[in-house]
Structure formats: structure tokens, C-alpha cells
C-alpha atoms as a PDB file:
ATOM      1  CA  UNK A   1      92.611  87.466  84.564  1.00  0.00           C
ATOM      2  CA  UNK A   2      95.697  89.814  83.869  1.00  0.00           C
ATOM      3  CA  UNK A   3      95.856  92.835  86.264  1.00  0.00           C
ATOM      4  CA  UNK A   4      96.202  95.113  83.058  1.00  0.00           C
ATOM      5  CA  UNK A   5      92.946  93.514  81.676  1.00  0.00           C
ATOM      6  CA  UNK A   6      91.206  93.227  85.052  1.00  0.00           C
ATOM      7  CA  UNK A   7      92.054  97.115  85.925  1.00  0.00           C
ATOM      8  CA  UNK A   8      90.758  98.203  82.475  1.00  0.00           C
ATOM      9  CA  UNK A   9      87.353  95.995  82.723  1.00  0.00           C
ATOM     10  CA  UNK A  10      86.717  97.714  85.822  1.00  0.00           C
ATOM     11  CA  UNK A  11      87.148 101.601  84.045  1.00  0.00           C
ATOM     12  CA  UNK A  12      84.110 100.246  82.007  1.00  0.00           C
ATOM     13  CA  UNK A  13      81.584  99.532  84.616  1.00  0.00           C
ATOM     14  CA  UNK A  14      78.446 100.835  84.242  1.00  0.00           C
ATOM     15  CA  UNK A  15      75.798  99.059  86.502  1.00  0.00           C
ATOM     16  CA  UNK A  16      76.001  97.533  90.028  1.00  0.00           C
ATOM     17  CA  UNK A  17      75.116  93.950  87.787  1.00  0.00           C
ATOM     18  CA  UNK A  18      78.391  94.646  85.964  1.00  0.00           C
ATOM     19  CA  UNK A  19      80.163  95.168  89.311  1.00  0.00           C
ATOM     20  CA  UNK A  20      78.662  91.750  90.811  1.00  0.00           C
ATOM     21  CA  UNK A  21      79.549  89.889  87.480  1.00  0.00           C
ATOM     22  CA  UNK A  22      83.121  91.232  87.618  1.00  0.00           C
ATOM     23  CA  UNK A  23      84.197  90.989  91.176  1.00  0.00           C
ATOM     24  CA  UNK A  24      82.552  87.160  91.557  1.00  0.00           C
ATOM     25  CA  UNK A  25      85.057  86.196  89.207  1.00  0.00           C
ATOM     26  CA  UNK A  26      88.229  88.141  90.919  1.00  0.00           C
ATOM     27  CA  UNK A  27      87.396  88.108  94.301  1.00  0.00           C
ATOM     28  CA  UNK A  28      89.745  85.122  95.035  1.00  0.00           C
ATOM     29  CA  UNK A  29      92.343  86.446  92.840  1.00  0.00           C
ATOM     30  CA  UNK A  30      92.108  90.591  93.385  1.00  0.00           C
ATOM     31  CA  UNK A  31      94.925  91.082  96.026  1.00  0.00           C
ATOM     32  CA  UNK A  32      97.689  89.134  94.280  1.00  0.00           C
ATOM     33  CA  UNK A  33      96.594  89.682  90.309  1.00  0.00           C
ATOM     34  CA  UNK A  34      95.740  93.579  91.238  1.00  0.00           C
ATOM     35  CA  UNK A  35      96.744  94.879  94.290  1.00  0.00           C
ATOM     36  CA  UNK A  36      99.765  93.919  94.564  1.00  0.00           C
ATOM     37  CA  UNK A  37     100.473  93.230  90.922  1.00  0.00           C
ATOM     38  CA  UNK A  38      99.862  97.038  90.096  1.00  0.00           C
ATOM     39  CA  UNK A  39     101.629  98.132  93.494  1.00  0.00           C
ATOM     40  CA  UNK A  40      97.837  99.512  94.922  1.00  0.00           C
ATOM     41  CA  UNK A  41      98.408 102.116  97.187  1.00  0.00           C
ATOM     42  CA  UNK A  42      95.134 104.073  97.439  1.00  0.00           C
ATOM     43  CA  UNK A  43      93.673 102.042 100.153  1.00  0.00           C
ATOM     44  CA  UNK A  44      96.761 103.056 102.571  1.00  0.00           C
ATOM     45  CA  UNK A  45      96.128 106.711 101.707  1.00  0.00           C
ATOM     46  CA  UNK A  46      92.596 106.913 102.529  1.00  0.00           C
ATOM     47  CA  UNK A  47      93.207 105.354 106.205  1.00  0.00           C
ATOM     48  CA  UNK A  48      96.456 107.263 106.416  1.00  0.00           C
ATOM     49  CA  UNK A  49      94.031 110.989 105.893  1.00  0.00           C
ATOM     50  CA  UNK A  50      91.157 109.398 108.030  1.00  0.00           C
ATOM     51  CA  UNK A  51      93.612 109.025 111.090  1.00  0.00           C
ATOM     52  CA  UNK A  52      95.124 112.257 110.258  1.00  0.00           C
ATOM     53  CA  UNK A  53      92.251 114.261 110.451  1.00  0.00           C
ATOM     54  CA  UNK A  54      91.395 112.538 113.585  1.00  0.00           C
ATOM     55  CA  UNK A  55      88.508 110.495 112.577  1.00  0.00           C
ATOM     56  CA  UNK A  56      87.859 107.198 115.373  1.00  0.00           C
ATOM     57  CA  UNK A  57      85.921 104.208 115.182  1.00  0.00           C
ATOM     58  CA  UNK A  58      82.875 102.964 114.588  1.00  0.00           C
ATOM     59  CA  UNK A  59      84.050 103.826 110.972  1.00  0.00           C
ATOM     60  CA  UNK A  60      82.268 102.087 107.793  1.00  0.00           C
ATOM     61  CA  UNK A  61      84.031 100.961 105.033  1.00  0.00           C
ATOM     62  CA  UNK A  62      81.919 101.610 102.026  1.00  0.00           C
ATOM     63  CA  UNK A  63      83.018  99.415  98.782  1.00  0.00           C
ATOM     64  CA  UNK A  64      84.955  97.427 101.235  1.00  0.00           C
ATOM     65  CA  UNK A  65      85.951  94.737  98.494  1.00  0.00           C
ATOM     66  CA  UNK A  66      88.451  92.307  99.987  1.00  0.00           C
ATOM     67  CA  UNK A  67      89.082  94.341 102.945  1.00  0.00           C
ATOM     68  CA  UNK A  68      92.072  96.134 102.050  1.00  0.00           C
ATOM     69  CA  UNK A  69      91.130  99.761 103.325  1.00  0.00           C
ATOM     70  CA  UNK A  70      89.639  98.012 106.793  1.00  0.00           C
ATOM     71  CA  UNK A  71      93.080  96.045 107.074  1.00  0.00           C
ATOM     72  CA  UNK A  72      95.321  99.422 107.032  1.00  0.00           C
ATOM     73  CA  UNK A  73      92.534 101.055 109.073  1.00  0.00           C
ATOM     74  CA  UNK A  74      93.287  98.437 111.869  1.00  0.00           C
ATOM     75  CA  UNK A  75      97.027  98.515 111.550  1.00  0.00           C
ATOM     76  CA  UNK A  76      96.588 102.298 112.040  1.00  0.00           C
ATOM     77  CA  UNK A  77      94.887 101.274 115.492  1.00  0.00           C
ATOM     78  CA  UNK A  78      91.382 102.083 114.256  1.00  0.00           C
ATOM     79  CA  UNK A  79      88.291 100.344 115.245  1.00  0.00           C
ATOM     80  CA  UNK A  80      86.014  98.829 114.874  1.00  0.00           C
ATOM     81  CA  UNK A  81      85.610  98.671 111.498  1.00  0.00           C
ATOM     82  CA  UNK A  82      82.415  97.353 110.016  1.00  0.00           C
ATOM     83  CA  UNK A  83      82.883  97.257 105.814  1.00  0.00           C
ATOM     84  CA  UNK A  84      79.766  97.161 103.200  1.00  0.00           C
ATOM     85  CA  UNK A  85      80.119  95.979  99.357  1.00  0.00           C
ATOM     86  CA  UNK A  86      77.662  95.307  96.371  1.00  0.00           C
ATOM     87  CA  UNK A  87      80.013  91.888  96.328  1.00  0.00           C
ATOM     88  CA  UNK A  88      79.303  89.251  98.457  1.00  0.00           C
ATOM     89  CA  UNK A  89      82.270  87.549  97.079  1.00  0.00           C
ATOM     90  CA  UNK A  90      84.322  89.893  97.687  1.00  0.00           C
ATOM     91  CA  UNK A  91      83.216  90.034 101.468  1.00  0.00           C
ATOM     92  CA  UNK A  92      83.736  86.602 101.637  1.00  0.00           C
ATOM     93  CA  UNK A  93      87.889  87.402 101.176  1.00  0.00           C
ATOM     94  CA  UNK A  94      87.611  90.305 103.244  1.00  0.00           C
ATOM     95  CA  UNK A  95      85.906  88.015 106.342  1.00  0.00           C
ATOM     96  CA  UNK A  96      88.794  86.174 106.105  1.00  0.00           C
ATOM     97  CA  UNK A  97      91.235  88.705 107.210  1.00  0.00           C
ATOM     98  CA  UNK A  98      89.947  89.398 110.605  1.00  0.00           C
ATOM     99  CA  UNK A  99      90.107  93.124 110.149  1.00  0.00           C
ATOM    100  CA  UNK A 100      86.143  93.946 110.721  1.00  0.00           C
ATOM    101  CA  UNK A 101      83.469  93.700 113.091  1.00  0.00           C
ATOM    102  CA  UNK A 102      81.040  93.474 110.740  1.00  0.00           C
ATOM    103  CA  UNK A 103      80.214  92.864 107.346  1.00  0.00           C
ATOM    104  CA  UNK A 104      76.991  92.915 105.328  1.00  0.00           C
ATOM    105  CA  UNK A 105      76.282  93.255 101.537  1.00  0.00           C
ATOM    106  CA  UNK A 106      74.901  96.515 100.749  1.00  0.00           C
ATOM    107  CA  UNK A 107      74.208  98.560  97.782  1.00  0.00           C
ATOM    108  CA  UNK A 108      74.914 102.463  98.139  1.00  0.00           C
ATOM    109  CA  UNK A 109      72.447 103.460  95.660  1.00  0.00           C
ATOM    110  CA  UNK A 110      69.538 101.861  96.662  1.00  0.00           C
ATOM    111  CA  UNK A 111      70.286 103.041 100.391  1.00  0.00           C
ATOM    112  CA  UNK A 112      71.776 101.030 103.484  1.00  0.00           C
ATOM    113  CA  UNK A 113      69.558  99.720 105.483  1.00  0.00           C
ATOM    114  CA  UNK A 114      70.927 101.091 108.930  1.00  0.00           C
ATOM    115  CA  UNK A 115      70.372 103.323 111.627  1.00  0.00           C
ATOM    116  CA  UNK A 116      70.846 106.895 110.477  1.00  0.00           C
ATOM    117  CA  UNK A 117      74.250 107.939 112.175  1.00  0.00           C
ATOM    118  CA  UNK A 118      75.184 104.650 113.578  1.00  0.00           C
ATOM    119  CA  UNK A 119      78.835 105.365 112.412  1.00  0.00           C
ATOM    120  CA  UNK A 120      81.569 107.711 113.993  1.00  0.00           C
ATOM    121  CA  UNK A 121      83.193 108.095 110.460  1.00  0.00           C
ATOM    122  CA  UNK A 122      82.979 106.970 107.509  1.00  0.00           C
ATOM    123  CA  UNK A 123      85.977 105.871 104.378  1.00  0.00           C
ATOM    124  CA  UNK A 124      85.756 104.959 101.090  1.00  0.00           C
ATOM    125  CA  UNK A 125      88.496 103.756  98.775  1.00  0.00           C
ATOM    126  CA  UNK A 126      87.963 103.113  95.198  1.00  0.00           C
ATOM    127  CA  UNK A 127      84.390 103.015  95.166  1.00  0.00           C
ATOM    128  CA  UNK A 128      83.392 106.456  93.614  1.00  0.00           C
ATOM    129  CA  UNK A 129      84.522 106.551  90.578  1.00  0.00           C
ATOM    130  CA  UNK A 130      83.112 106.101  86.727  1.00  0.00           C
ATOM    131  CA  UNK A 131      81.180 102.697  86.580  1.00  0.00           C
ATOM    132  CA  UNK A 132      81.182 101.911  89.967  1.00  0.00           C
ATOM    133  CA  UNK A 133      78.917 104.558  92.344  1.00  0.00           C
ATOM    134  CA  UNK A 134      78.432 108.245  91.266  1.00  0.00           C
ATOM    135  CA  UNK A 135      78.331 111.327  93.383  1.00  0.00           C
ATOM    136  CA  UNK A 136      74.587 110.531  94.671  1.00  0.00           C
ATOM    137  CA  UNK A 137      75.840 108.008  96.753  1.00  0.00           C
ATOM    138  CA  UNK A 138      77.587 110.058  98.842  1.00  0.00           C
ATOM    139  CA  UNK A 139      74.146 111.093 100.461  1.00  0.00           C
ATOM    140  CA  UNK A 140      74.166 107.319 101.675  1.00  0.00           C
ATOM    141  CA  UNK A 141      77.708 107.748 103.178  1.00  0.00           C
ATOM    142  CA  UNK A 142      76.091 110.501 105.295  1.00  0.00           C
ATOM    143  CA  UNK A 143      73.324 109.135 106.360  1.00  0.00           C
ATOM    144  CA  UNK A 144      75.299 106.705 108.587  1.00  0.00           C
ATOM    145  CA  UNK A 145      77.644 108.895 110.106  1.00  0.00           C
ATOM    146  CA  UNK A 146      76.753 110.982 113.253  1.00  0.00           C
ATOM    147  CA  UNK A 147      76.921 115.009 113.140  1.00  0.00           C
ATOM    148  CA  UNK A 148      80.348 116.060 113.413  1.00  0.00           C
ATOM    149  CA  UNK A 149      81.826 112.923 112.157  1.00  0.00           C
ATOM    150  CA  UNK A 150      84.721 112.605 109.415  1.00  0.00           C
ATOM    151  CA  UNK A 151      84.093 110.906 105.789  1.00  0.00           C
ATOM    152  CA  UNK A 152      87.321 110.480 103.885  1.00  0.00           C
ATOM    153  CA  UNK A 153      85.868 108.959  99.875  1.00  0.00           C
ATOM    154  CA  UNK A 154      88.367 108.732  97.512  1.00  0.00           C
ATOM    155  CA  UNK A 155      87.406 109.833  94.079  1.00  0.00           C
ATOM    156  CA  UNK A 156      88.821 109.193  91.131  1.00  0.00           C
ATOM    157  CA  UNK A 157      90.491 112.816  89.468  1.00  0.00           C
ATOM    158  CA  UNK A 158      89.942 111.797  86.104  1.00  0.00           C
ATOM    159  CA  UNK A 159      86.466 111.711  86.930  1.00  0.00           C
ATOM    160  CA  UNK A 160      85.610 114.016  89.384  1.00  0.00           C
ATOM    161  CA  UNK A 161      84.112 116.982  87.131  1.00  0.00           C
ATOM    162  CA  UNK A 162      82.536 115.174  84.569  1.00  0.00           C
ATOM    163  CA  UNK A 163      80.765 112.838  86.703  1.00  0.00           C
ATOM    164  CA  UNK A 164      79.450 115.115  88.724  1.00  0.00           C
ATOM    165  CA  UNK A 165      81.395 114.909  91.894  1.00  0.00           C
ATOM    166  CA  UNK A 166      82.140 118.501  92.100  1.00  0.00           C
ATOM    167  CA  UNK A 167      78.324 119.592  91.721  1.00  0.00           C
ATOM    168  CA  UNK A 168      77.287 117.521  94.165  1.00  0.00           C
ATOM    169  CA  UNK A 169      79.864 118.528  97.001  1.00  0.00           C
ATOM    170  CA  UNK A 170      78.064 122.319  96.220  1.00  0.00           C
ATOM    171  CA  UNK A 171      74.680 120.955  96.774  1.00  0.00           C
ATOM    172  CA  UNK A 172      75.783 119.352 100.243  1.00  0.00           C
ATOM    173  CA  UNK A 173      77.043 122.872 101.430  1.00  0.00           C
ATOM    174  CA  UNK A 174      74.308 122.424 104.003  1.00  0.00           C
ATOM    175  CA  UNK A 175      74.875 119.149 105.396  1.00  0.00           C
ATOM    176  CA  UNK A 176      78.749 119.355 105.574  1.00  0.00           C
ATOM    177  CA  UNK A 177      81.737 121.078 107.104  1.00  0.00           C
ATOM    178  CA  UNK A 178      85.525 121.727 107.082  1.00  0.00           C
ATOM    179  CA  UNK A 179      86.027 120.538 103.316  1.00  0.00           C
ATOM    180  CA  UNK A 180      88.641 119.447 101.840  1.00  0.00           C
ATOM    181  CA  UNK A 181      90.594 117.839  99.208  1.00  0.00           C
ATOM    182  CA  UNK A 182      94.063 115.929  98.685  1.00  0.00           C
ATOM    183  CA  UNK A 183      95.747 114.525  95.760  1.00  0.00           C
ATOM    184  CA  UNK A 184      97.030 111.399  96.104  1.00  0.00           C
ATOM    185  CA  UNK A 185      98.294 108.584  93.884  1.00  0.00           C
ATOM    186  CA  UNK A 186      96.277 105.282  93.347  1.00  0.00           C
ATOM    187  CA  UNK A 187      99.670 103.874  92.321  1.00  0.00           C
ATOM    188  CA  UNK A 188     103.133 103.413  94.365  1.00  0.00           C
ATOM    189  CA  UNK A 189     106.271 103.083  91.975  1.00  0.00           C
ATOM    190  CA  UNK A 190     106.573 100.177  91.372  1.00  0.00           C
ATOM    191  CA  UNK A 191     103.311 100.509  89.019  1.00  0.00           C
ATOM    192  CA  UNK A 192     104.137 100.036  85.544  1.00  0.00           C
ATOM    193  CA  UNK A 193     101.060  99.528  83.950  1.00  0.00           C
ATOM    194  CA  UNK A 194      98.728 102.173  81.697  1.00  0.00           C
ATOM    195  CA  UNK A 195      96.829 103.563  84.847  1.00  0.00           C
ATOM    196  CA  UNK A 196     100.563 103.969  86.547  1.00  0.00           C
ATOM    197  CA  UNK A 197     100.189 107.688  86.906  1.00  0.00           C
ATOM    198  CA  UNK A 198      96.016 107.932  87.792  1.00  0.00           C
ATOM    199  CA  UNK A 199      95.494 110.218  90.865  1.00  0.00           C
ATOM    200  CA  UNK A 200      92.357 109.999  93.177  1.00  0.00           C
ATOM    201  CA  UNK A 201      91.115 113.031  94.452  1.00  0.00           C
ATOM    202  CA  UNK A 202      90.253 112.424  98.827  1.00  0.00           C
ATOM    203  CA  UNK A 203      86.750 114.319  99.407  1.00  0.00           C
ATOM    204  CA  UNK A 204      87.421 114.884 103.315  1.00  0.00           C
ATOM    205  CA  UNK A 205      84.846 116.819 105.075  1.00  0.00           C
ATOM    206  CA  UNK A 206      82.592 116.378 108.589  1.00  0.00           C
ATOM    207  CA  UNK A 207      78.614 116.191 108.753  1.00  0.00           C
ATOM    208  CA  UNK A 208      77.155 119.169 110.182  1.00  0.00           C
END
């Protein structure tokens, strides 16, 4: 599967089945036919904001696909990391780096089965976005982060209004603090493909 083909397939996502289909078939391939291929870089910008703003492990990695985001989160001296993804295939790459502590398949919009606020923080990089989980999901994220705890999610900006991104933020007034977001670039430049120039928005903010 070309990266320009693969990347596209994934725009058109529209249930977690679709996501499963997709990723069994590009787990092995992802890092090498995508990330690196398309010169990936929004994984090393969501870690790079989570240590900024001083977030500290336990941290989840929500969508944790092959365990990019949990690698640079470790190399950043973060930790531990325990990752979550609809993919169980994907996982299975992402166990093989030795970045997390834990791994477990999980599905954000059905709920995680966990203790509420079992994390210290919580990151998400590439997950939110159109066809893969919508702004409700974010109330998952929460769930599993202690009060006073950062959540860096990185949301796609082509997608953030319509989808609903920005209502929701408004309706979580209550439940969250010290808001903020960051423009960043999905792609480095060596990215020549027709999503070169996509920018994700990062949704930082702390639970009450």
C-alpha cells in the first residue's frame, strides 16, 4: 500500500470497523510506507508540548498505533507510558518497541474500562480527527486522568469546527482548566505528498 493511497484511505474513515479493517492490513508496514515515507512529524510535537507544559508519567497514549508518540515520549524521559488502540495489530508493532508499560486494546467511544483517574496525563496523536474518533471521546480521555493533570490531543485543523471539536471544548468549561491551543504541522519538509501542508490543531488543557 502506497503512503499517498494509505494516507488518503485513512481521511475516509468512518467507523471504528473501518479503522480495524485498515490498520490490520498496515500495521506491519505503517512506519516505513507512512511515517517515514511522508516525513510524520506530529507524533514528536505532541510529546514535545506534553513535556513542555510539564505533564509526568503515568501518561496514556490514546490511539497509540505502532507506538510512535510513546517512543518520543520515552526519549523525552517520560514514563511510564501505558498506550490504548482500537488495533490490536497495531499494538502488536508497538509491543515490539519496548517503549510502554502497558498496552491493552481499547475503544474510546465505547469507554475504557479503567479506573477513573488512574493516569497523571494523558496524549493523543492522530487519533481525533474525521473518521477516526470525534470530539465525544475526549470525555473518555478525561475520565482517566487525575484532577489537575495535563491532556495534550492533537486534532486535526481541517476538522476541528466542523466536526465539532470546538463545541465540545465549550461544553467541558466545567471539567477543564488552563486551555490552550498550538498549531503545529503533521508534516516535516521533506513531505511532498497532497496532505504536505495539513496542520493539527494541539487541544492542551488540565482536568479540574
Amino acid at each position: 500500500m502506497s503512503e499517498e493511497l494509505s494516507a488518503n484511505i485513512a481521511y475516509t474513515l468512518k467507523t471504528p470497523e473501518d479503522s480495524v479493517r485498515l490498520y490490520r492490513k498496515w500495521a506491519e508496514t505503517y512506519d516505513e510506507t507512512f511515517a517515514k515515507a511522508t516525513d510524520y512529524v506530529l507524533h514528536l510535537e505532541v510529546a514535545r508540548h506534553y513535556v513542555l507544559m510539564g505533564g509526568f508519567g503515568p501518561v496514556l497514549d490514546v490511539g497509540a498505533g505502532t507506538g510512535l508518540c510513546g517512543e518520543a515520549l520515552r526519549e523525552r524521559g517520560i514514563g511510564p507510558v501505558d498506550g490504548t488502540d482500537i488495533s490490536p495489530d497495531m499494538l502488536k508493532v508497538a509491543a515490539g518497541k519496548g517503549a510502554y508499560r502497558n498496552l491493552f486494546k481499547g475503544d474510546l467511544l465505547a469507554g475504557l474500562t479503567l479506573p477513573e483517574g488512574l493516569y497523571q496525563g494523558a496524549v493523543s496523536s492522530g487519533t481525533f480527527t474525521h473518521g477516526h474518533v470525534g470530539p465525544q471521546g475526549i470525555d473518555t480521555v478525561l475520565d482517566s486522568v487525575r484532577p489537575g493533570g495535563w491532556i495534550v490531543l492533537a486534532v486535526n485543523a481541517r476538522h476541528y469546527g466542523a466536526a465539532g471539536f470546538a463545541a465540545k471544548i465549550d461544553e467541558l468549561q466545567a471539567r477543564i482548566i488552563d486551555f490552550s491551543e498550538t498549531k503545529v504541522p503533521i508534516y516535516g519538509p521533506a513531505s511532498t505528498g497532497p496532505n504536505a501542508g495539513d496542520t493539527s490543531l494541539l487541544l492542551t488543557f488540565r482536568k479540574v
